[in-house]
Protein backbone atom coordinates (compact mmCIF):
# COMPACT_ATOMS: atom_id res chain seq x y z
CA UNK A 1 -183.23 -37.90 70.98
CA UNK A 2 -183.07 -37.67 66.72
CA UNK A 3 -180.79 -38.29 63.99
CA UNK A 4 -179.98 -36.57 61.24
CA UNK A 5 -180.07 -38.76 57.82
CA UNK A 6 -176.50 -38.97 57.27
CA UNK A 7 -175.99 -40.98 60.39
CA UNK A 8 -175.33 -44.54 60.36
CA UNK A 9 -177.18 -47.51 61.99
CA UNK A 10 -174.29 -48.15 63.85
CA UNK A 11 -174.72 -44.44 65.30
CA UNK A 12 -178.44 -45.61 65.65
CA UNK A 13 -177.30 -48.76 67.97
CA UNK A 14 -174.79 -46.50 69.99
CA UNK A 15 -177.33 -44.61 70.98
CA UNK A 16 -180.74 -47.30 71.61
CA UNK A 17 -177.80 -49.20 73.37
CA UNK A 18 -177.55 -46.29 75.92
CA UNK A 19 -180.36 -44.67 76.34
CA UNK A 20 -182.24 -48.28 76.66
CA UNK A 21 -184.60 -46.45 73.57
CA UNK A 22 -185.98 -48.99 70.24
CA UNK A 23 -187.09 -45.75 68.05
CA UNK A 24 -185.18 -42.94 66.81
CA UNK A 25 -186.56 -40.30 64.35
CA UNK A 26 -184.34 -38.91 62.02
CA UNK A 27 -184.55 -35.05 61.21
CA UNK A 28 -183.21 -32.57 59.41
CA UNK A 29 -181.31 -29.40 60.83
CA UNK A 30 -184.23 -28.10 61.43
CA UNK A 31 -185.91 -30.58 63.10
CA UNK A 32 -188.52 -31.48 60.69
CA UNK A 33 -189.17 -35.31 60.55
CA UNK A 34 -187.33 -36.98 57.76
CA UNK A 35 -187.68 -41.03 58.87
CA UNK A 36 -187.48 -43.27 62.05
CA UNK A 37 -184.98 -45.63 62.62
CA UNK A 38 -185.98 -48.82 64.52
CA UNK A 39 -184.52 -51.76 66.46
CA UNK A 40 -185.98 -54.08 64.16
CA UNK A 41 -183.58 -52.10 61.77
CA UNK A 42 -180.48 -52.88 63.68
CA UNK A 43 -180.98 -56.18 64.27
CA UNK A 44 -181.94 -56.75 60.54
CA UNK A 45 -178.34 -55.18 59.47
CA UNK A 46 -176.65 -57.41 62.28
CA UNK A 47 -178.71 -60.48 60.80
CA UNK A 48 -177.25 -59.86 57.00
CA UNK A 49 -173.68 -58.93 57.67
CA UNK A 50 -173.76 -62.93 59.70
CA UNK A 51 -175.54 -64.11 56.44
CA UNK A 52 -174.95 -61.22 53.34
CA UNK A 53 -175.85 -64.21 50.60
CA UNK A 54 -179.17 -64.48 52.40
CA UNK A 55 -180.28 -60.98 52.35
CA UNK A 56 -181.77 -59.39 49.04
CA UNK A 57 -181.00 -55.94 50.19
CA UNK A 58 -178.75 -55.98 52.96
CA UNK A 59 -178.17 -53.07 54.68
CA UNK A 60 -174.79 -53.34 57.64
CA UNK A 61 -174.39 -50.95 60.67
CA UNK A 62 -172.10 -48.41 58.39
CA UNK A 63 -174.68 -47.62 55.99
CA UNK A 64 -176.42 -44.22 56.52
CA UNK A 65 -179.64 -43.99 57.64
CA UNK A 66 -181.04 -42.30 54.19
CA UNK A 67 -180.57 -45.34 52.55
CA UNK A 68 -183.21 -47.43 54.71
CA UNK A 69 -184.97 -45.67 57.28
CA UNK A 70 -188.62 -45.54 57.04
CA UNK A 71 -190.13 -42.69 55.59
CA UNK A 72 -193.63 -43.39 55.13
CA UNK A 73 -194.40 -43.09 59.15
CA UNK A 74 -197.74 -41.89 61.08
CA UNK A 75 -197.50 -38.90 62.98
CA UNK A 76 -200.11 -37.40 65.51
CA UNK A 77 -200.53 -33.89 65.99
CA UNK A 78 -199.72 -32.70 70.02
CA UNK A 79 -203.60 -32.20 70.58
CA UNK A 80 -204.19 -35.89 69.49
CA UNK A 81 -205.81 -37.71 72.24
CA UNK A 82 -203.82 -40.37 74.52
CA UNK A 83 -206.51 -43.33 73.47
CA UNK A 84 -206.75 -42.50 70.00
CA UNK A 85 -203.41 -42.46 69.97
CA UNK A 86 -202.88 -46.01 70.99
CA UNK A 87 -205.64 -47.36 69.27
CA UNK A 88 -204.17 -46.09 66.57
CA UNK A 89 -200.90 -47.86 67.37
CA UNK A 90 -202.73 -50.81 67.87
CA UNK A 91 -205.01 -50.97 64.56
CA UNK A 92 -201.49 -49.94 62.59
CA UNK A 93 -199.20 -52.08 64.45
CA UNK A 94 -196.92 -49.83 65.41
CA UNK A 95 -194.36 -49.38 68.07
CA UNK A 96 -194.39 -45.45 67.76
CA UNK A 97 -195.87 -42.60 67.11
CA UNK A 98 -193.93 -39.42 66.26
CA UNK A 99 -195.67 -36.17 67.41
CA UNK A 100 -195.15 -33.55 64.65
CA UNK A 101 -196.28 -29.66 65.15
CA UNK A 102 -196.24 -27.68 61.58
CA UNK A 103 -193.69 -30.21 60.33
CA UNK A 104 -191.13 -29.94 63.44
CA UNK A 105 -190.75 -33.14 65.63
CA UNK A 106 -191.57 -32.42 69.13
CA UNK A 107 -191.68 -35.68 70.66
CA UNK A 108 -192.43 -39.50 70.19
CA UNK A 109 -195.33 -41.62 71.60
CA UNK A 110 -194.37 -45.48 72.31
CA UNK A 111 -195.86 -48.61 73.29
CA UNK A 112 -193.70 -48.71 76.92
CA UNK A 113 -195.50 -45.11 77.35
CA UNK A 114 -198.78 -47.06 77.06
CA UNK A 115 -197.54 -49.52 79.31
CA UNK A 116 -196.18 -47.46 82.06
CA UNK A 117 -199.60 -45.94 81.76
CA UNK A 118 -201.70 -48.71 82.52
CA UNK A 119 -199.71 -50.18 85.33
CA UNK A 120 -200.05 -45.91 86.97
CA UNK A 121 -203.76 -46.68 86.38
CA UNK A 122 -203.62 -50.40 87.83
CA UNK A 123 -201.92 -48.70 91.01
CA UNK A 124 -203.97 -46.01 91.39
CA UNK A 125 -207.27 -48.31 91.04
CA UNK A 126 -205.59 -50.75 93.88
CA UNK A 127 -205.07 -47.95 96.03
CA UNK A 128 -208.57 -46.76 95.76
CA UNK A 129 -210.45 -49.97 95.69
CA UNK A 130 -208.42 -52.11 97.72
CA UNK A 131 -208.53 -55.88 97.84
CA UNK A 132 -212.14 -57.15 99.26
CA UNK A 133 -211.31 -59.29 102.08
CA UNK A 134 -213.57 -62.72 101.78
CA UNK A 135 -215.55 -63.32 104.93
CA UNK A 136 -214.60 -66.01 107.17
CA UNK A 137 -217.93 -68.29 106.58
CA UNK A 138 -217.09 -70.05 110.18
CA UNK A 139 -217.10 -66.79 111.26
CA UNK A 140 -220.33 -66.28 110.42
């Protein structure tokens, strides 16, 4: 799910709002990575329209994404391993991690990915080591 740069935020919420998503990358027409719009974005643009005195640069849900997506973003290559990956995330503090091949976006790492990995690992760990069963010491 991408962008191009001449969509809006509001375009940007329409679609986080249904696809239940808090990244979007923004490409070009031919899919090479351009940006990434974030959550963080949307609310920020929702937060100066209530308050536009407030807000040195204020950005509302009808301005295109050019004008303030992020364009300095980390990529990973598709060969990049799954924990380097996300201790990458985690040393960078990011939420995402675009996977570029020669330039073309071809999918999009996230911290709910890591998540929904550990609890497949937590499962798979209870089912092979299940819960020890303390001995009855009367029984004994």
């Amino acid at each position: 799910h991408t962008l191009l740069r001449t969509h809006t935020l509001r375009d940007a919420k329409s679609m986080m709002d249904a696809l239940d998503i808090r990244h979007i990358p923004v490409v070009d027409a031919n899919h090479h990575l351009q940006g990434l719009v974030t959550q963080r974005d949307i609310l920020a643009a929702q937060e100066s329209c209530l308050h536009p005195d407030d807000a040195e640069q204020s950005f509302t849900l009808d301005t295109p994404l050019y004008e303030m997506m992020h364009t300095n973003i980390m990529t990973a290559e598709p060969r990049a391993g799954l924990k380097e990956s996300a201790i990458y995330m985690q040393k960078h503090k990011v939420g995402c991690l675009p996977i570029v091949h020669k330039g073309h976006l071809v999918g999009i790492i996230t911290d709910t990915d890591f998540v929904t990995i550990a609890i497949n690992l937590l499962e798979l760990q209870e089912e092979v080591e299940p819960e020890e069963i303390e001995p009855d010491e009367e029984a004994l």
